[in-house]
N, C-alpha and C. Protein backbone atom coordinates (compact mmCIF):
# COMPACT_ATOMS: atom_id res chain seq x y z
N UNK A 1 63.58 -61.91 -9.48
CA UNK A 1 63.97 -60.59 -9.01
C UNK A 1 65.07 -60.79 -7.97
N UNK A 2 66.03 -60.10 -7.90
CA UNK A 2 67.36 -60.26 -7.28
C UNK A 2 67.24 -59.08 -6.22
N UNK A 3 67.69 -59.50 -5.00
CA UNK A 3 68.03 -57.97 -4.08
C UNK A 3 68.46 -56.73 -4.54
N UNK A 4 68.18 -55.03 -4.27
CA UNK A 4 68.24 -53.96 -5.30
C UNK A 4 67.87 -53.88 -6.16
N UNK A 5 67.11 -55.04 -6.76
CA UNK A 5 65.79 -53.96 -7.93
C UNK A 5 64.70 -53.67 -6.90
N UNK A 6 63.87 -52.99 -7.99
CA UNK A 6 62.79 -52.19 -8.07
C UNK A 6 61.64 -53.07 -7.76
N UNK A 7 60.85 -52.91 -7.01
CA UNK A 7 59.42 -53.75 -7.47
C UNK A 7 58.18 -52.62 -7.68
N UNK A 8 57.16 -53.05 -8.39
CA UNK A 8 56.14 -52.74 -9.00
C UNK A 8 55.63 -50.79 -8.43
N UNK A 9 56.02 -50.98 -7.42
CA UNK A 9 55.29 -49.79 -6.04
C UNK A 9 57.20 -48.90 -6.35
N UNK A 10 58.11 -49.17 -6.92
CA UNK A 10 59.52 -48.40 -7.06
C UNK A 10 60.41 -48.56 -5.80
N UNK A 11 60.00 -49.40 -4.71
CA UNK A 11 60.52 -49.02 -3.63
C UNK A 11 61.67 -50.45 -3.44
N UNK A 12 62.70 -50.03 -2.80
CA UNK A 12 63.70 -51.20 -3.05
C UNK A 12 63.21 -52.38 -2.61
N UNK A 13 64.07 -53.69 -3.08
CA UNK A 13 63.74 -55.07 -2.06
C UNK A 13 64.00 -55.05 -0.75
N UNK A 14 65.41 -54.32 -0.20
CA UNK A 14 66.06 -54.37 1.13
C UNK A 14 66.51 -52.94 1.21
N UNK A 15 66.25 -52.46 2.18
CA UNK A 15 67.00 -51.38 2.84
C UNK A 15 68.18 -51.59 4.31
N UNK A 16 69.57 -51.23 3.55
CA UNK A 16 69.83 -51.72 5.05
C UNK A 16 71.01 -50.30 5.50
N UNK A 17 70.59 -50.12 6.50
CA UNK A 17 71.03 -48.69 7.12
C UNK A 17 71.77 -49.54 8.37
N UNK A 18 73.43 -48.61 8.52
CA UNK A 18 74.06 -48.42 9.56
C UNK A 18 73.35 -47.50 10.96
N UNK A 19 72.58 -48.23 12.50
CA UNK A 19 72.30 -47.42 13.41
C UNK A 19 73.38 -47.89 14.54
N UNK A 20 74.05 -47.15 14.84
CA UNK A 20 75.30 -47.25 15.38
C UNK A 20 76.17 -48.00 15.21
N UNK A 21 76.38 -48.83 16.18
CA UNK A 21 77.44 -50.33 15.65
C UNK A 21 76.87 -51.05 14.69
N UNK A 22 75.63 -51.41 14.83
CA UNK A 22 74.82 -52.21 13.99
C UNK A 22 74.91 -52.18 12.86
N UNK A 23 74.74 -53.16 11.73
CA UNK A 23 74.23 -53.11 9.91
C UNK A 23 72.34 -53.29 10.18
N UNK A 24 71.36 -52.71 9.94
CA UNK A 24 69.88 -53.57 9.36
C UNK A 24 69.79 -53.54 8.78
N UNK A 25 69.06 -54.75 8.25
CA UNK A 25 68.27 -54.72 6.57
C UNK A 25 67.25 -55.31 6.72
N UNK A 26 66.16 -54.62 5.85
CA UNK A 26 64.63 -55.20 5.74
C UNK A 26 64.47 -55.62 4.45
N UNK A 27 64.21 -56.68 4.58
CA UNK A 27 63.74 -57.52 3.36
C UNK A 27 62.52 -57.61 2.60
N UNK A 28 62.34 -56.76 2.11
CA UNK A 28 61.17 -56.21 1.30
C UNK A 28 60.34 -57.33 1.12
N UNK A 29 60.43 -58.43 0.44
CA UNK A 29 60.32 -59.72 -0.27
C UNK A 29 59.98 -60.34 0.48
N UNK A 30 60.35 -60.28 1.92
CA UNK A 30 60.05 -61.71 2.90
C UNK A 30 58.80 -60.79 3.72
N UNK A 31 59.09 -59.61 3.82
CA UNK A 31 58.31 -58.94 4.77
C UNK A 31 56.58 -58.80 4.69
N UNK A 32 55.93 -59.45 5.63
CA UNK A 32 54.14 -59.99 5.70
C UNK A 32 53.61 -58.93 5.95
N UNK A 33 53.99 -57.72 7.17
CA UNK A 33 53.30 -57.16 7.57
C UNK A 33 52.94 -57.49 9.27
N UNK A 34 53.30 -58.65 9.52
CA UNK A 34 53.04 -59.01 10.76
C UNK A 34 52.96 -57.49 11.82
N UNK A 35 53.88 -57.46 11.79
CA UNK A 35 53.98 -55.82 12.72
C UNK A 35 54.80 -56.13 13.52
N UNK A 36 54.90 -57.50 13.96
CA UNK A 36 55.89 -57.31 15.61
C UNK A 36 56.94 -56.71 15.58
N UNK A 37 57.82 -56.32 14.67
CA UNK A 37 58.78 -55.18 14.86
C UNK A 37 58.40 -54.29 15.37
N UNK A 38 57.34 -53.26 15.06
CA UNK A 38 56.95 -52.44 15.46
C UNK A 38 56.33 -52.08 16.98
N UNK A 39 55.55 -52.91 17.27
CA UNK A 39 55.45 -53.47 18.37
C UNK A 39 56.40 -53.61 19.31
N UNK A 40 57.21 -54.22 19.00
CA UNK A 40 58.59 -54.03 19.99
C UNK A 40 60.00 -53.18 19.99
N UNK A 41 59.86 -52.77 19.05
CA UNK A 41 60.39 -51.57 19.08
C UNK A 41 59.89 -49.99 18.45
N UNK A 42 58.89 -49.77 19.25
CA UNK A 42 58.17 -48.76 18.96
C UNK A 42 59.00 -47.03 18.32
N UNK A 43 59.17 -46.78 17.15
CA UNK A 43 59.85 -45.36 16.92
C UNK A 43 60.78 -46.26 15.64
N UNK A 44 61.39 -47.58 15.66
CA UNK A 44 62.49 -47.92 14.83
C UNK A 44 61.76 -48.52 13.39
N UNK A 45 60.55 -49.17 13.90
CA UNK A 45 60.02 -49.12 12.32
C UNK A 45 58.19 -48.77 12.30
N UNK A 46 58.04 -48.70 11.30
CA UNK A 46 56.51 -48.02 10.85
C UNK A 46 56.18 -49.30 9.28
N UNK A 47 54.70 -49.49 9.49
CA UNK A 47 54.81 -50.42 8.15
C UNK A 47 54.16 -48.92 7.16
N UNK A 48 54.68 -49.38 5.84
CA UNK A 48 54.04 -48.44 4.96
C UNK A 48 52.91 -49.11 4.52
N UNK A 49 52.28 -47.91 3.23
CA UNK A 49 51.09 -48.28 2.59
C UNK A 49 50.55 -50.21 2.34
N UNK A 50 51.60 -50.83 2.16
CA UNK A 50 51.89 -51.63 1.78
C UNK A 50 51.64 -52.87 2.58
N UNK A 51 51.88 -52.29 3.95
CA UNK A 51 52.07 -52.85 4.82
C UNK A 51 53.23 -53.89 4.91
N UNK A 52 53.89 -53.17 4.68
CA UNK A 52 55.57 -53.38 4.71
C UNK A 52 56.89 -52.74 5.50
N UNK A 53 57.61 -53.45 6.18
CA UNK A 53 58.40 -52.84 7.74
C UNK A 53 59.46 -51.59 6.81
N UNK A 54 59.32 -50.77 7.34
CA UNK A 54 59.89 -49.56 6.77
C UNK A 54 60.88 -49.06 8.14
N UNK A 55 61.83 -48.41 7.58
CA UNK A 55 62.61 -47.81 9.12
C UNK A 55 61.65 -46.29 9.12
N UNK A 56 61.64 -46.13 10.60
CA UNK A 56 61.26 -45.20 11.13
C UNK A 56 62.26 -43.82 11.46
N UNK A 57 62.39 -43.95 13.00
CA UNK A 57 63.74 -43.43 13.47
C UNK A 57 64.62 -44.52 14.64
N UNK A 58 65.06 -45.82 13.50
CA UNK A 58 65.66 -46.31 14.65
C UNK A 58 67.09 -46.14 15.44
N UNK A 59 67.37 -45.06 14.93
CA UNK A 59 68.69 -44.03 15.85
C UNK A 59 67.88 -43.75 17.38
N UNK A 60 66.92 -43.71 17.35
CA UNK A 60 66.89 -43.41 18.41
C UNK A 60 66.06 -43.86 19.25
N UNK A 61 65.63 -45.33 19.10
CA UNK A 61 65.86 -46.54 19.81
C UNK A 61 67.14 -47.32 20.21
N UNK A 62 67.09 -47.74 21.95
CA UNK A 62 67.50 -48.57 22.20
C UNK A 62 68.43 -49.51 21.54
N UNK A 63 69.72 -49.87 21.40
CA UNK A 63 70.23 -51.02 20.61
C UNK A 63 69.56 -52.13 21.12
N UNK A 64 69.55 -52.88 22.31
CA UNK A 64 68.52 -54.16 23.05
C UNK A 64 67.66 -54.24 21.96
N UNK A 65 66.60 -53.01 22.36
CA UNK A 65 65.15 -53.11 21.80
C UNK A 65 65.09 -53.56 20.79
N UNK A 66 66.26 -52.58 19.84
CA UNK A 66 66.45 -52.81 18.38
C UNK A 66 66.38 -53.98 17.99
N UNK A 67 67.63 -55.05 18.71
CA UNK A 67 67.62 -56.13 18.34
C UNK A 67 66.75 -57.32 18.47
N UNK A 68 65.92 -57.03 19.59
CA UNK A 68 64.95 -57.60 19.76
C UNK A 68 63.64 -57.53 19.12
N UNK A 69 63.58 -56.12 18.73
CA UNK A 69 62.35 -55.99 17.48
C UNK A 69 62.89 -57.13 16.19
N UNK A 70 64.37 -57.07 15.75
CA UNK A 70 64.20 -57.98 14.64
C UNK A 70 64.61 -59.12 14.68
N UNK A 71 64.64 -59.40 16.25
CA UNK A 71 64.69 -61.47 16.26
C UNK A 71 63.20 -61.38 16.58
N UNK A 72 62.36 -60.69 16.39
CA UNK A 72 61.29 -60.89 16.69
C UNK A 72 60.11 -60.81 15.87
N UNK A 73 60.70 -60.92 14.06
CA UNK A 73 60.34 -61.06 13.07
C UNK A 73 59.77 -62.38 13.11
N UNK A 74 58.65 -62.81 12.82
CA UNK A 74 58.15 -64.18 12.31
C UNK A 74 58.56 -64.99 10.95
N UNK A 75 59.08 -63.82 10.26
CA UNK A 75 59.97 -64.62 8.53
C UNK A 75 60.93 -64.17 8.22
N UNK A 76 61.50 -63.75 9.52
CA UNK A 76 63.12 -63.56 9.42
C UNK A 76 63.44 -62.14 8.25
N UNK A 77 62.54 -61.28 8.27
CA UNK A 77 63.02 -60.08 6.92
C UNK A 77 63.60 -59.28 7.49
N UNK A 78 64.45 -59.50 8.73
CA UNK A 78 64.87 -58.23 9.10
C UNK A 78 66.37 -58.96 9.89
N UNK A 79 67.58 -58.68 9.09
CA UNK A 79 68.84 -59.20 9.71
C UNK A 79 69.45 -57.90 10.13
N UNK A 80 70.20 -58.34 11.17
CA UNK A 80 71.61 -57.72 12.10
C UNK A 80 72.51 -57.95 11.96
N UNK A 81 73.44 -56.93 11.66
CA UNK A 81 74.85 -57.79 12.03
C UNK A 81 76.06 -56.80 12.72
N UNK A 82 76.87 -57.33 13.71
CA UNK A 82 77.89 -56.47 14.76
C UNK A 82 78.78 -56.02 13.86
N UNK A 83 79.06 -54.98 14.48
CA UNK A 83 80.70 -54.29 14.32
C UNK A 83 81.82 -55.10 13.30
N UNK A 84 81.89 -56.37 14.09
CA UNK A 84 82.62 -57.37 13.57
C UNK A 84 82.48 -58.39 12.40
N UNK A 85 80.55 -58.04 11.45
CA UNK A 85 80.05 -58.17 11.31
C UNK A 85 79.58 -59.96 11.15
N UNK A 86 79.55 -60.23 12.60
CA UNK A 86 78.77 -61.49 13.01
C UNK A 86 77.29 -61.20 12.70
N UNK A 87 76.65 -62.00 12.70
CA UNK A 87 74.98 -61.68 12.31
C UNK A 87 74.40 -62.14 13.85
N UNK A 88 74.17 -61.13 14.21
CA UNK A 88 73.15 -60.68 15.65
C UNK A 88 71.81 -61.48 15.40
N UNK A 89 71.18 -60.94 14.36
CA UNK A 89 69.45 -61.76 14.52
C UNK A 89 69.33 -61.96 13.00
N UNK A 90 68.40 -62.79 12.39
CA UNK A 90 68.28 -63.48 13.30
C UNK A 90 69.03 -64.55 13.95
């Protein structure tokens, strides 16, 4: 299975949304459930049914926080990348 298909539940592999300067993407595939995204950046993601990191409302979190919720992934399913697009986290 390649990034942008479908898996079993219809929901993509990666979602990756522009929140301000920033690129994110959640990596469907890598993503455990751990939670610490959520955890540290409380409002920017929610796990679904699945228990899988879903965006929340992370417009309106913190950029810091932001970035620190996803260097603060344990399997890396959640990349950043700047303006310039250097890769922030992980």
């Amino acid at each position: 299975m390649t990034h942008g298909e479908r898996t079993d539940a219809g929901a993509p592999d990666d979602d990756t949304r522009r929140i301000g300067d920033l690129s994110v993407r959640i990596d469907r595939l890598l993503c455990v459930g751990f939670g610490d995204c959520v955890e540290t950046a409380p409002g920017a993601f929610e796990l679904d049914e699945q228990d899988i990191a879903v965006f929340a409302r992370p417009e309106e979190v913190e950029r810091d926080a932001l970035l620190r919720a996803c260097d603060a992934c344990p399997v890396d399913a959640l990349t950043v990348w700047g303006p310039d697009g250097e890769q922030l986290a992980p």
